[in-house]
N, C-alpha and C. Protein backbone atom coordinates (compact mmCIF):
# COMPACT_ATOMS: atom_id res chain seq x y z
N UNK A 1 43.55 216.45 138.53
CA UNK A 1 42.87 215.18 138.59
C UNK A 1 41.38 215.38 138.88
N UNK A 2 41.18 216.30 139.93
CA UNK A 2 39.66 216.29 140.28
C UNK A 2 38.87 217.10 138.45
N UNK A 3 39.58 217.73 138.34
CA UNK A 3 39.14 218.80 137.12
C UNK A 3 38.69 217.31 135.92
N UNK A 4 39.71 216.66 135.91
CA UNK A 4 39.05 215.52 134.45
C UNK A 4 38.58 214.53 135.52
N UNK A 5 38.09 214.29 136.40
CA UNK A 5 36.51 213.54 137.03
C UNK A 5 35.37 214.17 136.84
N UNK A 6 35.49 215.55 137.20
CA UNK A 6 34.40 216.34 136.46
C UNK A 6 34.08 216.47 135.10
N UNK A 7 35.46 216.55 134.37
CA UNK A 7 34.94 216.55 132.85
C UNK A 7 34.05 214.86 132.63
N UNK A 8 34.70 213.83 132.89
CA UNK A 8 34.01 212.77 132.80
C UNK A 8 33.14 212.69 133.31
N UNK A 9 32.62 213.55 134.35
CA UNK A 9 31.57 212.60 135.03
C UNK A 9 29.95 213.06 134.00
N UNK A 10 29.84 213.76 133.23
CA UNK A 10 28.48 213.62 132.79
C UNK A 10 27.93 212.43 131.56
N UNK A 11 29.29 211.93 131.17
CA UNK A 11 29.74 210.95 130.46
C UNK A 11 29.59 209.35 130.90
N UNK A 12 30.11 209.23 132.68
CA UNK A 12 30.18 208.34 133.14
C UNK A 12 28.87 208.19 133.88
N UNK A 13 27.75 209.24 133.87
CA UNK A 13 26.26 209.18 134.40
C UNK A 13 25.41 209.05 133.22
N UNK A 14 25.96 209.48 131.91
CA UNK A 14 25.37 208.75 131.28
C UNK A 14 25.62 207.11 130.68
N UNK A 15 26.92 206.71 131.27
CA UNK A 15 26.96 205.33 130.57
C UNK A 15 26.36 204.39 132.03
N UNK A 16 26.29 205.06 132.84
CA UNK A 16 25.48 204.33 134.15
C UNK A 16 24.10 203.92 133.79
N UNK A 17 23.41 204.96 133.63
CA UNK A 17 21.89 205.02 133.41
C UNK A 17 21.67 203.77 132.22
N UNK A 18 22.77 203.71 130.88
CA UNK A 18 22.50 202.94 130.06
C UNK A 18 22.72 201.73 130.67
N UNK A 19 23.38 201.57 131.35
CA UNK A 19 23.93 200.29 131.64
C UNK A 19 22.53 199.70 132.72
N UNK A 20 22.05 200.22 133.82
CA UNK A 20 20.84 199.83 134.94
C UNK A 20 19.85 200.13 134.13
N UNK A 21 19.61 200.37 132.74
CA UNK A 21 18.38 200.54 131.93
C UNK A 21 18.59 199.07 131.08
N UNK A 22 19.97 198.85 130.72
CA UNK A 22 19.95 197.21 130.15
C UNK A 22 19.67 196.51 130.90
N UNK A 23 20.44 196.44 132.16
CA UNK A 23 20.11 195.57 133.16
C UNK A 23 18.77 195.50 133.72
N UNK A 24 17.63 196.04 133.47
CA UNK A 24 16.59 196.47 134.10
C UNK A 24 15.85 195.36 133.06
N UNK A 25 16.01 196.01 131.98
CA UNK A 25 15.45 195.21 130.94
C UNK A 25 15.13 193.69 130.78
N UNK A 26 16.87 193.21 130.77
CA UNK A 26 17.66 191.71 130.91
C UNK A 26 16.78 190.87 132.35
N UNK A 27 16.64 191.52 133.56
CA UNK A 27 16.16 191.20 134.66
C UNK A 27 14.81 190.75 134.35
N UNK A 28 13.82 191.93 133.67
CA UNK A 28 12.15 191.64 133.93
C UNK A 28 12.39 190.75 132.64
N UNK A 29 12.82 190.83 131.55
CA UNK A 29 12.71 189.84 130.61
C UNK A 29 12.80 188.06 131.06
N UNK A 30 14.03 187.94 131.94
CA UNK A 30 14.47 186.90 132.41
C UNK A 30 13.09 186.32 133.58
N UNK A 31 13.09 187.12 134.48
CA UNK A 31 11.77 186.61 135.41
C UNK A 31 10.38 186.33 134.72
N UNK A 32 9.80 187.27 133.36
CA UNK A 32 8.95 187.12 133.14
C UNK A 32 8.82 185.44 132.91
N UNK A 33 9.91 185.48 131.97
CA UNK A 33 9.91 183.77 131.24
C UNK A 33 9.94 182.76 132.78
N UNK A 34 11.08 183.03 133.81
CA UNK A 34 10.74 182.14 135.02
C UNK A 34 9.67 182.05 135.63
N UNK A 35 8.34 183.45 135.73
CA UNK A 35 7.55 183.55 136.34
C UNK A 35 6.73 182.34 135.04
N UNK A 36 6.42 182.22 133.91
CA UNK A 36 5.89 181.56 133.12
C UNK A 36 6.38 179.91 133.03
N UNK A 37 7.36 179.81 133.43
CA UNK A 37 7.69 178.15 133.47
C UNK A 37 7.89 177.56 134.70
N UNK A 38 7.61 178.38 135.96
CA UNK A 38 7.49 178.26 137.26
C UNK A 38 6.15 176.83 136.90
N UNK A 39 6.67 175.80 137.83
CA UNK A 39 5.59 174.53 137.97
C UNK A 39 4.28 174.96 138.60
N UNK A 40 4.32 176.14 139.94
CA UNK A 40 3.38 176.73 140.68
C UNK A 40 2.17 176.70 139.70
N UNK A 41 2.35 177.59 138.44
CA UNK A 41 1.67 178.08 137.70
C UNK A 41 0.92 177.18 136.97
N UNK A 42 0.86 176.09 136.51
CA UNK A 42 0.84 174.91 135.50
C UNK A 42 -0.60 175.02 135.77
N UNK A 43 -1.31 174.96 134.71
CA UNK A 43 -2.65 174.90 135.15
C UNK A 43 -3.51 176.20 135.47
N UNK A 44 -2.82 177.24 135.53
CA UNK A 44 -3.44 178.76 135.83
C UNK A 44 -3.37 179.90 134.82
N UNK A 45 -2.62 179.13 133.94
CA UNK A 45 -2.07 180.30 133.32
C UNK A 45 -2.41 179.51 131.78
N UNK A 46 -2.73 179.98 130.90
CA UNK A 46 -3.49 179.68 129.35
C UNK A 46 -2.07 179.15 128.59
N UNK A 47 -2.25 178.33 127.67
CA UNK A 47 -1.20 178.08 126.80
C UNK A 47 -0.80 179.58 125.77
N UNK A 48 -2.07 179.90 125.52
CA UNK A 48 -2.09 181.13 124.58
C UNK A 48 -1.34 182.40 125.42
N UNK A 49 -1.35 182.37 126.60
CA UNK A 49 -0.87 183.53 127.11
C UNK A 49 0.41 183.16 127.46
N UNK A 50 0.73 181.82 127.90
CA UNK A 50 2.21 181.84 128.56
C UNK A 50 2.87 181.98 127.19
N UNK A 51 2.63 181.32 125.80
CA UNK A 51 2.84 181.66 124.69
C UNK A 51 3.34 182.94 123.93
N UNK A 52 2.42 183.80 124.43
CA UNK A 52 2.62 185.29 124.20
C UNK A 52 3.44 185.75 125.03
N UNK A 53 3.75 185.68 125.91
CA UNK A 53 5.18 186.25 126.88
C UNK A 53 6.10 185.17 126.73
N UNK A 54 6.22 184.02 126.30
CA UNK A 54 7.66 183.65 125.73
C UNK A 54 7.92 184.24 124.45
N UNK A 55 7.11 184.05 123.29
CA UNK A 55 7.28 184.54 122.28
C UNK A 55 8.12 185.83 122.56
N UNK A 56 7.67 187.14 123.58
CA UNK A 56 8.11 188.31 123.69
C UNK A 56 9.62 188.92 124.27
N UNK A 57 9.28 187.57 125.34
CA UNK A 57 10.42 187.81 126.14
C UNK A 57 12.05 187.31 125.21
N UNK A 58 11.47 186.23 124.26
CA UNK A 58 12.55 185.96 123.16
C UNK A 58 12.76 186.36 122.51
N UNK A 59 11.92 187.60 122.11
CA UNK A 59 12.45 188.41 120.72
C UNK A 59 12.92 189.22 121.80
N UNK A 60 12.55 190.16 122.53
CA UNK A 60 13.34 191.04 123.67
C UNK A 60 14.99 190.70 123.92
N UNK A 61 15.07 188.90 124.33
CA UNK A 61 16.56 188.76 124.41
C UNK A 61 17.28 188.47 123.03
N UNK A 62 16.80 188.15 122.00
CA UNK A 62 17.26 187.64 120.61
C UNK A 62 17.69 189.53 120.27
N UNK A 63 16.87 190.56 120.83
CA UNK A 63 17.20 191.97 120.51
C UNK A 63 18.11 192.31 121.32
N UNK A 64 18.24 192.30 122.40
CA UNK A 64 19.81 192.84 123.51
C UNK A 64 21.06 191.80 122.97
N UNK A 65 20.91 190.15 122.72
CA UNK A 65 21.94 190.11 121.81
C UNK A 65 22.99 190.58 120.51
N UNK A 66 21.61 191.23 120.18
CA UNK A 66 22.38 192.12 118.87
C UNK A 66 22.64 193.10 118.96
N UNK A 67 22.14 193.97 120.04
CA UNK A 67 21.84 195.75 120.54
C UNK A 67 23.04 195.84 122.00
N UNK A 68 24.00 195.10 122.16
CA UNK A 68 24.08 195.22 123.52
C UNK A 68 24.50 196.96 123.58
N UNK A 69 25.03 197.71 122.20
CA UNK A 69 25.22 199.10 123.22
C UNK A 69 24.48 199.97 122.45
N UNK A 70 23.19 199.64 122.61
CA UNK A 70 21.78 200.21 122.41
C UNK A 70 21.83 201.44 123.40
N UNK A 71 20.88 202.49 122.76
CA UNK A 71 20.80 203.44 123.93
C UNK A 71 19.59 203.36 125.09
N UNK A 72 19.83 203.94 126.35
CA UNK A 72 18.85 203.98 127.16
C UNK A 72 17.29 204.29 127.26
N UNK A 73 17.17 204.60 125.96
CA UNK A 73 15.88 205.03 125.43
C UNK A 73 15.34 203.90 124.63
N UNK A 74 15.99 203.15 124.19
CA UNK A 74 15.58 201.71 123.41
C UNK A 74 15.59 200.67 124.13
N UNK A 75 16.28 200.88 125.36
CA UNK A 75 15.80 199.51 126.37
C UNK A 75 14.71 199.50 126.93
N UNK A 76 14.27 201.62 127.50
CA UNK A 76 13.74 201.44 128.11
C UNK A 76 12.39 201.57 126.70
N UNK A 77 12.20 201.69 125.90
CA UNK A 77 11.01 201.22 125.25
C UNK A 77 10.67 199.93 124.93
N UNK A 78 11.96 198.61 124.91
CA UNK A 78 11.47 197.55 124.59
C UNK A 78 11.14 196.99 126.38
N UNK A 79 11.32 197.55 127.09
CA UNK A 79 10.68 197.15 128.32
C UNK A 79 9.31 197.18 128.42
N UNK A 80 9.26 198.35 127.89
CA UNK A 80 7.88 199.20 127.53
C UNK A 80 6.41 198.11 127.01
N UNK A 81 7.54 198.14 125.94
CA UNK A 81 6.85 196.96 125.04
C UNK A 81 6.30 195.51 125.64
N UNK A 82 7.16 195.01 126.47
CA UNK A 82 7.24 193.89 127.23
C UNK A 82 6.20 193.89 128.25
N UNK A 83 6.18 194.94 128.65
CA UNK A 83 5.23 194.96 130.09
C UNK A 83 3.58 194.86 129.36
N UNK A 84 3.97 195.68 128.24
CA UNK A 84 2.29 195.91 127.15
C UNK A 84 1.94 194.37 127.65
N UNK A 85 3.01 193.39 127.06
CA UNK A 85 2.13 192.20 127.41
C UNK A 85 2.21 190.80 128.65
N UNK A 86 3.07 191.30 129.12
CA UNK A 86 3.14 190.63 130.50
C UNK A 86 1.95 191.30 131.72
N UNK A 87 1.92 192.16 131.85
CA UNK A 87 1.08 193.01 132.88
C UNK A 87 -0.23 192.83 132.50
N UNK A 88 -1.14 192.34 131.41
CA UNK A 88 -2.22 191.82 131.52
C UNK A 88 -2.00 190.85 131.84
N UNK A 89 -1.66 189.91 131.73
CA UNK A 89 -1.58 188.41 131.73
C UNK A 89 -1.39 188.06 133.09
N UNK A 90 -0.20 188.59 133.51
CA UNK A 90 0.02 188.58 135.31
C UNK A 90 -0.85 188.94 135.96
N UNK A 91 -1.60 190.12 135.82
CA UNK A 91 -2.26 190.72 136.43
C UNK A 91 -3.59 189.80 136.54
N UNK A 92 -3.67 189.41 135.36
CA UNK A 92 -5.23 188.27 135.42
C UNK A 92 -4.79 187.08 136.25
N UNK A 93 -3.53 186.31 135.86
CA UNK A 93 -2.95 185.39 136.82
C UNK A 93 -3.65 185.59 138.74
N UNK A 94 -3.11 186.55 138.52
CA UNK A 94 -2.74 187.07 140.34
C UNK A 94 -4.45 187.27 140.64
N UNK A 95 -4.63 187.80 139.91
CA UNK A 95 -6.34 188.48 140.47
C UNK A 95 -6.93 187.41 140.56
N UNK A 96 -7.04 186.42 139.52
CA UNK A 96 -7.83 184.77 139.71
C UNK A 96 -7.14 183.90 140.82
N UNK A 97 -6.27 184.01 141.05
CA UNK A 97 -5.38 183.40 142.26
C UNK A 97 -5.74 183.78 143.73
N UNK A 98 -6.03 184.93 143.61
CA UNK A 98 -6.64 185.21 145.02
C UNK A 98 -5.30 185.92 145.63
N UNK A 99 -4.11 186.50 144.80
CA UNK A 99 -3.07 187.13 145.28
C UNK A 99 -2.11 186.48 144.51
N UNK A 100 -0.36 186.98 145.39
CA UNK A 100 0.78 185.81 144.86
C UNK A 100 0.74 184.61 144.54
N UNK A 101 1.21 183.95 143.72
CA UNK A 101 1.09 182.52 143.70
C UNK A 101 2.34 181.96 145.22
N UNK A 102 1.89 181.49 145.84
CA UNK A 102 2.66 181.13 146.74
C UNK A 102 2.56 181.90 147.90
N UNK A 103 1.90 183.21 148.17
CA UNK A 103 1.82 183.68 148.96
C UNK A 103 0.15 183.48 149.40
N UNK A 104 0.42 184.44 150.84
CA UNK A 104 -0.70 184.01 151.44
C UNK A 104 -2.10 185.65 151.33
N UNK A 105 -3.35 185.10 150.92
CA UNK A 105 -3.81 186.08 149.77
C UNK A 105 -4.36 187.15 151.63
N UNK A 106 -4.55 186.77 152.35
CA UNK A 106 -4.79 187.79 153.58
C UNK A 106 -3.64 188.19 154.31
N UNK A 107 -2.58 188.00 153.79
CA UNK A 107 -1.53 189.33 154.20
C UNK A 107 -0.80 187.61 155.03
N UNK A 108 0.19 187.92 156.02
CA UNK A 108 1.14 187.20 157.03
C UNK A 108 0.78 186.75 158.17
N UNK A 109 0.53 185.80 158.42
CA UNK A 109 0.18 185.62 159.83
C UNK A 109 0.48 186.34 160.87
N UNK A 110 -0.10 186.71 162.08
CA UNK A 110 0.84 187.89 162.95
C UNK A 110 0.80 189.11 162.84
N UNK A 111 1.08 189.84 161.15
CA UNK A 111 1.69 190.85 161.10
C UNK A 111 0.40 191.50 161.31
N UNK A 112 1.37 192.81 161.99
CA UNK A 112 0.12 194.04 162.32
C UNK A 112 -0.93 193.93 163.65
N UNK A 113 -1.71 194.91 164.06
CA UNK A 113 -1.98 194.75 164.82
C UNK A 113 -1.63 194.44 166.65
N UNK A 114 -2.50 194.25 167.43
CA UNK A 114 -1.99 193.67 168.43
C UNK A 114 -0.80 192.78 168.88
N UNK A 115 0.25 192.93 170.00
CA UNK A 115 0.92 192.05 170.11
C UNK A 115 0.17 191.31 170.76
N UNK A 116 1.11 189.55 170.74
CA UNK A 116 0.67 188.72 171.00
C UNK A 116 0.51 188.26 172.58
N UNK A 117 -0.28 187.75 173.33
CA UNK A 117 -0.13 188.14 175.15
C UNK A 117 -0.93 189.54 175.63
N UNK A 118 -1.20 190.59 174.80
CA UNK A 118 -1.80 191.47 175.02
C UNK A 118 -1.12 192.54 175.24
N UNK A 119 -0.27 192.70 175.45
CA UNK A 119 0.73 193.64 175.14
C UNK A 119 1.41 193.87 176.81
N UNK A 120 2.21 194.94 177.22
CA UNK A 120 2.76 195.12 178.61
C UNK A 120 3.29 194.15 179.40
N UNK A 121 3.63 192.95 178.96
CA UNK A 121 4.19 191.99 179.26
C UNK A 121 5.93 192.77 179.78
N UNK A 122 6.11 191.83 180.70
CA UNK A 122 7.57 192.22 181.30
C UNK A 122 8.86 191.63 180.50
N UNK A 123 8.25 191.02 179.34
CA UNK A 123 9.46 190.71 178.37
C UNK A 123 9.70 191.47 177.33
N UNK A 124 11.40 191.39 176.89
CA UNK A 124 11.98 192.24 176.53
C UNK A 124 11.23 192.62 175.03
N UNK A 125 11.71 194.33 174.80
CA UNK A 125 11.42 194.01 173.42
C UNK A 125 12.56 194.03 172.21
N UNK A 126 12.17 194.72 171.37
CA UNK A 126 13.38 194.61 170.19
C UNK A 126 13.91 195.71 170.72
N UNK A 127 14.12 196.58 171.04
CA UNK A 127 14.93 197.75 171.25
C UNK A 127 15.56 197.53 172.86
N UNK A 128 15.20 196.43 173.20
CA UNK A 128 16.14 196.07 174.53
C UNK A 128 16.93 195.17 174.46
N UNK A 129 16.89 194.25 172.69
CA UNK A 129 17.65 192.84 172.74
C UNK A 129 19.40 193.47 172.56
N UNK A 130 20.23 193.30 172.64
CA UNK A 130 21.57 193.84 171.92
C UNK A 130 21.96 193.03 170.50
């Protein structure tokens, strides 16, 4: 038994890889289009550009419909492809935004730095709560 797990297993690492390389694909394809019809955005983002990443992201899924047992080398190039034109576009998004849309463009309130009270306070900390 252990002897044919081994024979399979270079078989079953390669149908893994194909499979989290579709899924990889299916994922950024799917968010790109949510990140583009997100309401946040309305107004920030060009008709011409949200245009160009639906257009892409639909031929991308109109292609895994027909390809579903495509190899791992063709997902990961139409990813490839995908990012060619999402990653300007986002990237201009975010940079004119002043950061995330929705996030806060100087980091978290709080985080980092000094604790709050000045520190040496006689209350507990995280490694004393149970």
């Amino acid at each position: 038994m252990v002897q044919e797990a081994e024979q399979y297993k270079a078989a079953n690492d390669v149908q893994r890889d194909k499979v989290a390389s579709k899924n990889g694909l299916e994922s950024y394809t799917f968010n790109m289009k949510s990140t583009v019809e997100d309401e946040k955005l309305k107004g920030k983002l060009s008709n011409e550009d949200k245009q160009k990443i639906m257009d892409k992201c639909n031929e991308v899924i109109s292609w895994l419909d027909k390809n579903q047992s495509a190899e791992k080398e063709e997902f990961e190039h139409h990813q490839k492809e995908l990012e060619k034109v999402c990653n300007p576009i986002i990237t201009k998004l975010y940079q004119g935004a002043g950061g995330m849309p929705g996030g806060m463009p100087g980091g978290m309130p709080g985080a980092g730095g000094a604790t709050p009270g000045g520190g040496g306070s006689s209350e507990p900390t995280i490694e004393e709560v149970d």
